[in-house]
C-alpha atoms as a PDB file:
ATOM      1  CA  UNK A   1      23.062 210.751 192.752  1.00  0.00           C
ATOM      2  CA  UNK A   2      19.887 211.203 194.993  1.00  0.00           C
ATOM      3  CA  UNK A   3      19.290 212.978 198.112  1.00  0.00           C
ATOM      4  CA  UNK A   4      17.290 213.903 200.577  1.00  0.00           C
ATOM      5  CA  UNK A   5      17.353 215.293 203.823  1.00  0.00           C
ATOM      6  CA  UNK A   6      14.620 214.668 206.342  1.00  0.00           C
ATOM      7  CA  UNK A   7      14.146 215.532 209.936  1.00  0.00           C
ATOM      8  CA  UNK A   8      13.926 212.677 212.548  1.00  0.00           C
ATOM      9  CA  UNK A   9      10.730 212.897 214.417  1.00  0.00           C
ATOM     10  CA  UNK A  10      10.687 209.596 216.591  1.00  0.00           C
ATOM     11  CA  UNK A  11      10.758 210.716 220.388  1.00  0.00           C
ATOM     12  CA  UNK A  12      13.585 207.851 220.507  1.00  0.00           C
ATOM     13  CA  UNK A  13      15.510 208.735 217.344  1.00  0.00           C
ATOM     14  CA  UNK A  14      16.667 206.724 214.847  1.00  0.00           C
ATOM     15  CA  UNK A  15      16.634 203.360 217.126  1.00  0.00           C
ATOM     16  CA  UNK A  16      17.095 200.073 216.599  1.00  0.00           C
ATOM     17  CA  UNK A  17      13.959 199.398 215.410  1.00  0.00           C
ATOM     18  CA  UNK A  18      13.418 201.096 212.355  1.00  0.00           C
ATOM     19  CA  UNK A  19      16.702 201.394 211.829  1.00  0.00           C
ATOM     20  CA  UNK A  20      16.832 197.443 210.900  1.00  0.00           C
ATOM     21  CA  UNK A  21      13.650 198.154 208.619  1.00  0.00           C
ATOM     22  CA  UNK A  22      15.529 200.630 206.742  1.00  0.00           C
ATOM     23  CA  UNK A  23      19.178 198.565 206.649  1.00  0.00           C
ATOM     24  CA  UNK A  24      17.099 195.552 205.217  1.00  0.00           C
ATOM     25  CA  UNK A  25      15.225 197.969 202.683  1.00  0.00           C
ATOM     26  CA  UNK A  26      18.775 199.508 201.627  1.00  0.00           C
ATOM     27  CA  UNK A  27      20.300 196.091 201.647  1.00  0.00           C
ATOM     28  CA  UNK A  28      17.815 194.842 198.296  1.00  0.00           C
ATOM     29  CA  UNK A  29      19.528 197.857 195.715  1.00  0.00           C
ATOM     30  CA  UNK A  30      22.221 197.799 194.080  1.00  0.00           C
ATOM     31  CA  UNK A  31      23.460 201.487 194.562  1.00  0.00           C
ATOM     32  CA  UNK A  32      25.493 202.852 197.494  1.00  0.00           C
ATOM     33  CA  UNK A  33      23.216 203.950 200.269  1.00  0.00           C
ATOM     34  CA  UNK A  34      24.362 206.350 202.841  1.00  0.00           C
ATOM     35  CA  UNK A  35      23.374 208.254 205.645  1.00  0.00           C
ATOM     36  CA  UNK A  36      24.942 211.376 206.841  1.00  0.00           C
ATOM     37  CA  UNK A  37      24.444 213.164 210.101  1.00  0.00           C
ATOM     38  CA  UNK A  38      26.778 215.520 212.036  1.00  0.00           C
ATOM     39  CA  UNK A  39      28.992 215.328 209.019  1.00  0.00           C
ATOM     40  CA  UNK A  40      29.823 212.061 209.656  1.00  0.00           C
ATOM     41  CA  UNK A  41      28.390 209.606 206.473  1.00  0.00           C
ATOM     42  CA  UNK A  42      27.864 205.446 207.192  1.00  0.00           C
ATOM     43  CA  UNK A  43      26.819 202.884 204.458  1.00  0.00           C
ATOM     44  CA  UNK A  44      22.989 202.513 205.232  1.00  0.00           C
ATOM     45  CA  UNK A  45      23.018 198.701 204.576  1.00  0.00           C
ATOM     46  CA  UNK A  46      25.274 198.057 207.732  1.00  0.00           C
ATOM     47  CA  UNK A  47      23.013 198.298 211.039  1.00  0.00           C
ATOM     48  CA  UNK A  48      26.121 198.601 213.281  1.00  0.00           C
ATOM     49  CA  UNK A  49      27.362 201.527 211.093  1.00  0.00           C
ATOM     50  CA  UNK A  50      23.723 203.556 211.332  1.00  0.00           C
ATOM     51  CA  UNK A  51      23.364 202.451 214.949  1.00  0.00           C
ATOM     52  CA  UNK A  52      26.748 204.202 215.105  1.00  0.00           C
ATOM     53  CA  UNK A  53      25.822 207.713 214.587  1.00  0.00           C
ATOM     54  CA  UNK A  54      23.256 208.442 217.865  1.00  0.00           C
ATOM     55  CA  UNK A  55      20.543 210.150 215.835  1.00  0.00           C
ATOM     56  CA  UNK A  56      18.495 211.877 218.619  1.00  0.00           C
ATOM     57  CA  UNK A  57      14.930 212.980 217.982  1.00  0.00           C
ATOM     58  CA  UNK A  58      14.714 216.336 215.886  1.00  0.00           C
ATOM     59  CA  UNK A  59      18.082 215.458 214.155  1.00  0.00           C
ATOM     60  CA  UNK A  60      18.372 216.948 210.707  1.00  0.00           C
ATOM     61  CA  UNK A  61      19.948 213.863 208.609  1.00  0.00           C
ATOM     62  CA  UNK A  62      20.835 212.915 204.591  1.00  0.00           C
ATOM     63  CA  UNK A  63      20.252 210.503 202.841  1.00  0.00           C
ATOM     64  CA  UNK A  64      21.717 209.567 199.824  1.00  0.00           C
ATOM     65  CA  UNK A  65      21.142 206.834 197.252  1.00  0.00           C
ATOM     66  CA  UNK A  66      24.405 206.780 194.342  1.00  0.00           C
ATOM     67  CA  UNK A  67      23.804 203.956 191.252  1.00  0.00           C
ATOM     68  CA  UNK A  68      22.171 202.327 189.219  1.00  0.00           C
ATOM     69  CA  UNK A  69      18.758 202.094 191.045  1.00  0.00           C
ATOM     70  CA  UNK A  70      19.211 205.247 193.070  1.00  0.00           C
ATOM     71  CA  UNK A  71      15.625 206.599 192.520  1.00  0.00           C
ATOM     72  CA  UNK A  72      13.893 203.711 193.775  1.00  0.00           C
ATOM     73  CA  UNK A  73      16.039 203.384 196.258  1.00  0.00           C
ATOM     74  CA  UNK A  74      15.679 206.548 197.914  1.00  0.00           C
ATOM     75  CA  UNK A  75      12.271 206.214 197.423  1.00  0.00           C
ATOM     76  CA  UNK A  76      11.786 203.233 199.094  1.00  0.00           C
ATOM     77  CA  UNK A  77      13.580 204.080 202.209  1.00  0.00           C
ATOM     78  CA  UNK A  78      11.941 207.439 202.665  1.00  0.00           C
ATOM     79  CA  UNK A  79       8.780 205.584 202.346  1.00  0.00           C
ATOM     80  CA  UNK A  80       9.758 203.131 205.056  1.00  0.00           C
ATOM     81  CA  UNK A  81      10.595 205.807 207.696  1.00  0.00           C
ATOM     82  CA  UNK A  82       7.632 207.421 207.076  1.00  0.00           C
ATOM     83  CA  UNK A  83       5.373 204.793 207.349  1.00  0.00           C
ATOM     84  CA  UNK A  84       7.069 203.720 210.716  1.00  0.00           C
ATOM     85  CA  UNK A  85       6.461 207.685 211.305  1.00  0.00           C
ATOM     86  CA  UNK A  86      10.620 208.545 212.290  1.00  0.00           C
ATOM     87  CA  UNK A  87      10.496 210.853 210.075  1.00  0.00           C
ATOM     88  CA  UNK A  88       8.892 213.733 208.647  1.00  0.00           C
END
């Protein structure tokens, strides 16, 4: 199992947006993908599921990547939020 927990840095939060970049970039591994905040924990390839939580803007969240491809997945998807800068 990977994990890693980043802070959200978007003004917005974790909105629609990106959020759809990241569900799609989940959605092409294999593993489980979740994301946890407020100790609540959603499978990362639904978007209604991470739209669910309400991640505001400095929001401590986890992510966590559990299979067969877990390191590239979690690497991937902290790559995406960075680039789209929602994270830091």
């Amino acid at each position: 199992m990977k994990e890693i927990n980043v802070l959200v840095i978007d003004p917005v939060g974790l909105h629609a947006r990106p959020a759809t970049v990241a569900v799609n970039a989940a959605s092409k591994f294999k593993c489980d993908v979740k994301v946890s905040f407020k100790e609540r924990s959603v499978n990362m390839k639904s978007i209604m599921g991470v739209m669910s939580l309400g991640i505001p803007t400095q929001s401590e969240i986890t992510i966590t990547c559990e299979g067969e491809d877990e390191d590239a997945a979690v690497a991937a998807i902290e790559d995406i939020l960075r680039t789209q800068k929602v994270i830091q």
